[in-house]
Protein backbone atom coordinates (compact mmCIF):
# COMPACT_ATOMS: atom_id res chain seq x y z
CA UNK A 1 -13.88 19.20 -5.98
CA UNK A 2 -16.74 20.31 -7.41
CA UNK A 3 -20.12 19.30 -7.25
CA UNK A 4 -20.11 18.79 -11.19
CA UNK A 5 -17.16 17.27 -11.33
CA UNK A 6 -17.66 14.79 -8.68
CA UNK A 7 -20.64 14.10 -10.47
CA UNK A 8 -19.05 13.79 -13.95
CA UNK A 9 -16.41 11.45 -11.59
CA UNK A 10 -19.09 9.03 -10.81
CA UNK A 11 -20.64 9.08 -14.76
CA UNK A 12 -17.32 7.85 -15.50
CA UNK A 13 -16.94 4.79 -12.66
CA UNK A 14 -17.27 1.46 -13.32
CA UNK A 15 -17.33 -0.67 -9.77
CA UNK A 16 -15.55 -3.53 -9.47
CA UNK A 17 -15.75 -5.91 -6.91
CA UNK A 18 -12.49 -8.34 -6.07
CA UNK A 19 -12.37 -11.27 -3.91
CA UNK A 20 -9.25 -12.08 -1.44
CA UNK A 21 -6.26 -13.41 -4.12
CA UNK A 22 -7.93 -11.86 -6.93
CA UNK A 23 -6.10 -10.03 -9.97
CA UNK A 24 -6.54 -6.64 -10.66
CA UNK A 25 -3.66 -6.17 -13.49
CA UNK A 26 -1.03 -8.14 -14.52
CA UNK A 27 2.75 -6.60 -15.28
CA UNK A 28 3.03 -6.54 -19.11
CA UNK A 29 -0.68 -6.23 -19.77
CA UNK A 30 -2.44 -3.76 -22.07
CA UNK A 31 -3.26 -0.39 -19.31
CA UNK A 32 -6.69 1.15 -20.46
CA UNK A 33 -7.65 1.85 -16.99
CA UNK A 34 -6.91 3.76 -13.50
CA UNK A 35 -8.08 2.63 -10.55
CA UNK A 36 -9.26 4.14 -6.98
CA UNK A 37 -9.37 1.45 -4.36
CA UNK A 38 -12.83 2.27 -2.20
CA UNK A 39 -12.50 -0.67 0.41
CA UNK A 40 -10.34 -3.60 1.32
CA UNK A 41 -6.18 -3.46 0.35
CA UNK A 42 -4.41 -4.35 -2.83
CA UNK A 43 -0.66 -5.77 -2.56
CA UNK A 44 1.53 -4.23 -5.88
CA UNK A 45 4.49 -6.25 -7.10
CA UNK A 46 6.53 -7.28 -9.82
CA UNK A 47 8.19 -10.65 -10.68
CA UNK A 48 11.89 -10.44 -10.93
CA UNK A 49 14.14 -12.73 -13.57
CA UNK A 50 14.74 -15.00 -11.32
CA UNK A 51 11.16 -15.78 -11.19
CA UNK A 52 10.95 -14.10 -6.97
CA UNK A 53 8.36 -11.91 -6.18
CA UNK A 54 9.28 -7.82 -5.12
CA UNK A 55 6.08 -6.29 -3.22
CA UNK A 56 6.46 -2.71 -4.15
CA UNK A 57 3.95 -1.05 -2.02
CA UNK A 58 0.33 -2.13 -0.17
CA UNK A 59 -2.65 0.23 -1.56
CA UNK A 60 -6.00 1.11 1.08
CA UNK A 61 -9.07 2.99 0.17
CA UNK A 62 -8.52 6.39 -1.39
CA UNK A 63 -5.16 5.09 -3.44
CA UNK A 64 -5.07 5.18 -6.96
CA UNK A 65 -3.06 2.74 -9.51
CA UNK A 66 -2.41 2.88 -12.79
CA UNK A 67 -1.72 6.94 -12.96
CA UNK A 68 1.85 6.39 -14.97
CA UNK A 69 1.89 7.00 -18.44
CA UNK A 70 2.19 4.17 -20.46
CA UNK A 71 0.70 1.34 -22.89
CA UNK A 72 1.29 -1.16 -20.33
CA UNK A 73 0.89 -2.13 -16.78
CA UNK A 74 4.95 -2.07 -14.85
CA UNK A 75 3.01 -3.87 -12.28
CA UNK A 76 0.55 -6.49 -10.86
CA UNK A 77 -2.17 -5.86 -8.55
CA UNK A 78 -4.16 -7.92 -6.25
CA UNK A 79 -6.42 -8.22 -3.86
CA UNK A 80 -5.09 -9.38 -0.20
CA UNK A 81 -9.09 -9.24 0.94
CA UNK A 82 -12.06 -8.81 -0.39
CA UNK A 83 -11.55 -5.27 -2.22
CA UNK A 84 -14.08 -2.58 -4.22
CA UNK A 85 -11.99 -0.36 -6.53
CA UNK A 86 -13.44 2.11 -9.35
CA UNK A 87 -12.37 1.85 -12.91
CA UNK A 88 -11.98 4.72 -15.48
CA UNK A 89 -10.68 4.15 -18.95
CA UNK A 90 -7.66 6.22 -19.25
CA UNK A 91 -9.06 8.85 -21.85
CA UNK A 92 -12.11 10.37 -20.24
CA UNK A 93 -10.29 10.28 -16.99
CA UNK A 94 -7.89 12.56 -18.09
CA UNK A 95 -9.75 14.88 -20.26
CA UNK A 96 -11.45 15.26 -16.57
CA UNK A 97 -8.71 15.53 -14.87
CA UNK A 98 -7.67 18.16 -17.31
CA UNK A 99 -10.80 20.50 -16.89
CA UNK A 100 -10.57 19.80 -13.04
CA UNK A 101 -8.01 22.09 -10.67
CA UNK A 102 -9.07 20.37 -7.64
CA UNK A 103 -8.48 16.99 -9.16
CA UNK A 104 -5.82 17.79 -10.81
CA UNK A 105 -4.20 18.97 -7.34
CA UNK A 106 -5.19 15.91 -5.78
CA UNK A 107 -3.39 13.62 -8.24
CA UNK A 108 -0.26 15.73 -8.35
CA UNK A 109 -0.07 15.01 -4.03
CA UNK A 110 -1.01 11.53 -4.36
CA UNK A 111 1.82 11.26 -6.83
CA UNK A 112 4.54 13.13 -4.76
CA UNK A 113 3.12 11.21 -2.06
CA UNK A 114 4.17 7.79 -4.09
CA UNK A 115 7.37 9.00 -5.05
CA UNK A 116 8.52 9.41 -1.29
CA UNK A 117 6.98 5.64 -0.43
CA UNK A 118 9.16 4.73 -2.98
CA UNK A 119 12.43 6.53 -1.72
CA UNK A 120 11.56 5.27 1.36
CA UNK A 121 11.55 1.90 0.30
CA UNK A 122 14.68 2.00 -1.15
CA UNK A 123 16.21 3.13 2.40
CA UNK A 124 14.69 0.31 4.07
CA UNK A 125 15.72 -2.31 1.86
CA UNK A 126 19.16 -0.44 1.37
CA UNK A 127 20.49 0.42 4.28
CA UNK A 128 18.18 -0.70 7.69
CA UNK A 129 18.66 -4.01 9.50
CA UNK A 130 15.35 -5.92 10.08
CA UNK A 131 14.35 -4.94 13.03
CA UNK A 132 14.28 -1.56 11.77
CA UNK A 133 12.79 -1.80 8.95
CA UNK A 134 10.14 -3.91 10.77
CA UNK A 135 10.12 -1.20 12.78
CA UNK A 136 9.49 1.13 10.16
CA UNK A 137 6.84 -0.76 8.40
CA UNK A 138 4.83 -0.74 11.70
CA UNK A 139 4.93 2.64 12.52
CA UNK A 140 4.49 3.70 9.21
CA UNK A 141 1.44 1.50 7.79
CA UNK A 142 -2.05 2.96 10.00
CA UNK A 143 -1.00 6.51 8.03
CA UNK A 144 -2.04 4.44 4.74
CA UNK A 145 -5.15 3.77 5.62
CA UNK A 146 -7.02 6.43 6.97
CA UNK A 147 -10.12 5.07 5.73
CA UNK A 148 -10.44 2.97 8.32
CA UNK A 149 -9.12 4.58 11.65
CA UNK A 150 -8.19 2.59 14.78
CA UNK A 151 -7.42 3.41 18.45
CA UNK A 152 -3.57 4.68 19.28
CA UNK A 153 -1.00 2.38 18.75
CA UNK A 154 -3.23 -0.48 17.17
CA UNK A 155 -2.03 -1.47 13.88
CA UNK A 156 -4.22 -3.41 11.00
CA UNK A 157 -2.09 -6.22 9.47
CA UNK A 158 -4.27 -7.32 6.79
CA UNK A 159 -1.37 -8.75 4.87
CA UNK A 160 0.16 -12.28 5.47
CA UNK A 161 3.75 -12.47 7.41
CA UNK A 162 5.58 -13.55 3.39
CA UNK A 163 4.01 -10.28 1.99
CA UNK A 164 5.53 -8.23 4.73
CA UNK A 165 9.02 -10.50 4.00
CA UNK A 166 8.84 -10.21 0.30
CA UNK A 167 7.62 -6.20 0.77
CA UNK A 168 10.99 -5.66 3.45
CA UNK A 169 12.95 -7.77 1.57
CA UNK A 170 13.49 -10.21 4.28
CA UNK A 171 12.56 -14.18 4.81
CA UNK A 172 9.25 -15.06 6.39
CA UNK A 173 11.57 -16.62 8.98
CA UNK A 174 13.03 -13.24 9.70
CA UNK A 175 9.86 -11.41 9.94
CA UNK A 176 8.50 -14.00 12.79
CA UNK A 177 11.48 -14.14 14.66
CA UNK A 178 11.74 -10.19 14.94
CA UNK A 179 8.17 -9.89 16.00
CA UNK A 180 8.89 -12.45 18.71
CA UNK A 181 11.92 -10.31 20.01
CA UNK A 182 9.18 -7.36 19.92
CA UNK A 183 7.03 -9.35 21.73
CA UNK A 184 9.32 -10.75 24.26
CA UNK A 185 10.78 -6.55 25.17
CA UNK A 186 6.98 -5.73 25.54
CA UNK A 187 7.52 -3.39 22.59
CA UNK A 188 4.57 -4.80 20.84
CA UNK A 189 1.60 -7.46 21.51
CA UNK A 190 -0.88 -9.07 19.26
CA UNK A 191 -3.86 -10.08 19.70
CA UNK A 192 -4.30 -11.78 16.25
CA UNK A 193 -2.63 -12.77 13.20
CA UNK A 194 -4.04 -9.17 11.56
CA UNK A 195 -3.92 -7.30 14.53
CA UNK A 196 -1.15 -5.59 16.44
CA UNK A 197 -1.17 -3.04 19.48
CA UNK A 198 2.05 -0.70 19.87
CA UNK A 199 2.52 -1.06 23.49
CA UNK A 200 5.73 0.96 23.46
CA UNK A 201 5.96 3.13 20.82
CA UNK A 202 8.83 5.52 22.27
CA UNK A 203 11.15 2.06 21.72
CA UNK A 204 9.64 1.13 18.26
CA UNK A 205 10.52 4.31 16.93
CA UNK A 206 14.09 4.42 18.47
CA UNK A 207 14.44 0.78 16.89
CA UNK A 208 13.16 2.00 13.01
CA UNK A 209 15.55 5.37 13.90
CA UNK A 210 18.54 2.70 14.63
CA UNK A 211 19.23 4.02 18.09
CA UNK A 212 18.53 0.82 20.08
């Protein structure tokens, strides 16, 4: 982008500042704003009628929400650690966007970019077992959050083990009892709760490819 439109970018920012657990929208509310998460993760999810909770996607610095057109959020947002997004109100945002190639170009990507998360999503919950789309998940996640790089093969879990369930569409007993099989073939170790190292990585991806 431009220097003046970065700089008309930043007239229009409003910082906001979340704690761990905090909202950022709520599905059904009024949508006045987009956001672009700066640091820390968001979780995105909706509530389905039978009052269960569908994680739709996890958001790092760089990602925007709240792009779709619409009077009202199709979504809630929070924070799963402390978090820094900015907020523009809809109008000026666009009328930049508008008058702004680069931007412009940058939106349309992140967009496509969405759209094949959410294709993806729908193979993993449609059609993988859960070790593969464990697999998936693991491989997949350090490529969303470039912001904050890591050594080869380590992997950032910043979410708890039910967000990963609810996200894969699997029970939080599943989840733990396919990392332990991981574990116990030397696939994967971890060091931490929020920390995993890819120890084989030529078997993890044969597991998310289903050829194990």
């Amino acid at each position: 982008m431009a220097d003046a439109d970065l700089v008309r970018l930043g007239s229009l920012a409003e910082v906001v500042t979340l704690k761990a657990g905090a909202v950022l929208t709520r599905e059904g509310d009024v949508a006045p704003y987009v956001f672009n998460i700066t640091s820390g993760s968001l979780r995105v999810y909706k509530l389905l009628p039978d009052g269960r909770r569908q994680i739709t996607g996890f958001l790092f610095a760089g990602d925007f929400l709240g792009l779709a057109i619409g009077e009202h959020y199709v979504f809630s947002a929070e924070a799963i650690e402390p978090t820094t997004v900015c907020r523009f109100r809809k109008g000026p945002f666009r009328a930049l966007v508008e008058s702004s190639s680069p931007l412009e170009h940058m939106l349309l990507h992140r967009t496509s970019h969405e759209l094949a998360a959410a294709q993806n999503q729908m193979l993993l919950l449609g059609r993988k077992t859960a070790i593969e789309r464990l697999a998936s998940f693991l491989l997949d996640l350090p490529g969303h959050d470039p912001a904050r790089p890591t050594a080869p093969g380590h992997v950032r879990l910043p979410m708890k083990r039910g967000e990963i369930a609810d996200y894969l569409g699997l029970t939080i007993e599943t989840v733990s009892r396919v990392l332990t099989r991981m574990k116990a073939k030397g696939i994967i170790s971890m060091p931490s709760q929020s920390d995993l190292i890819v120890e084989r990585p030529d078997l993890l991806r044969a597991h998310a490819d289903g050829e194990v």
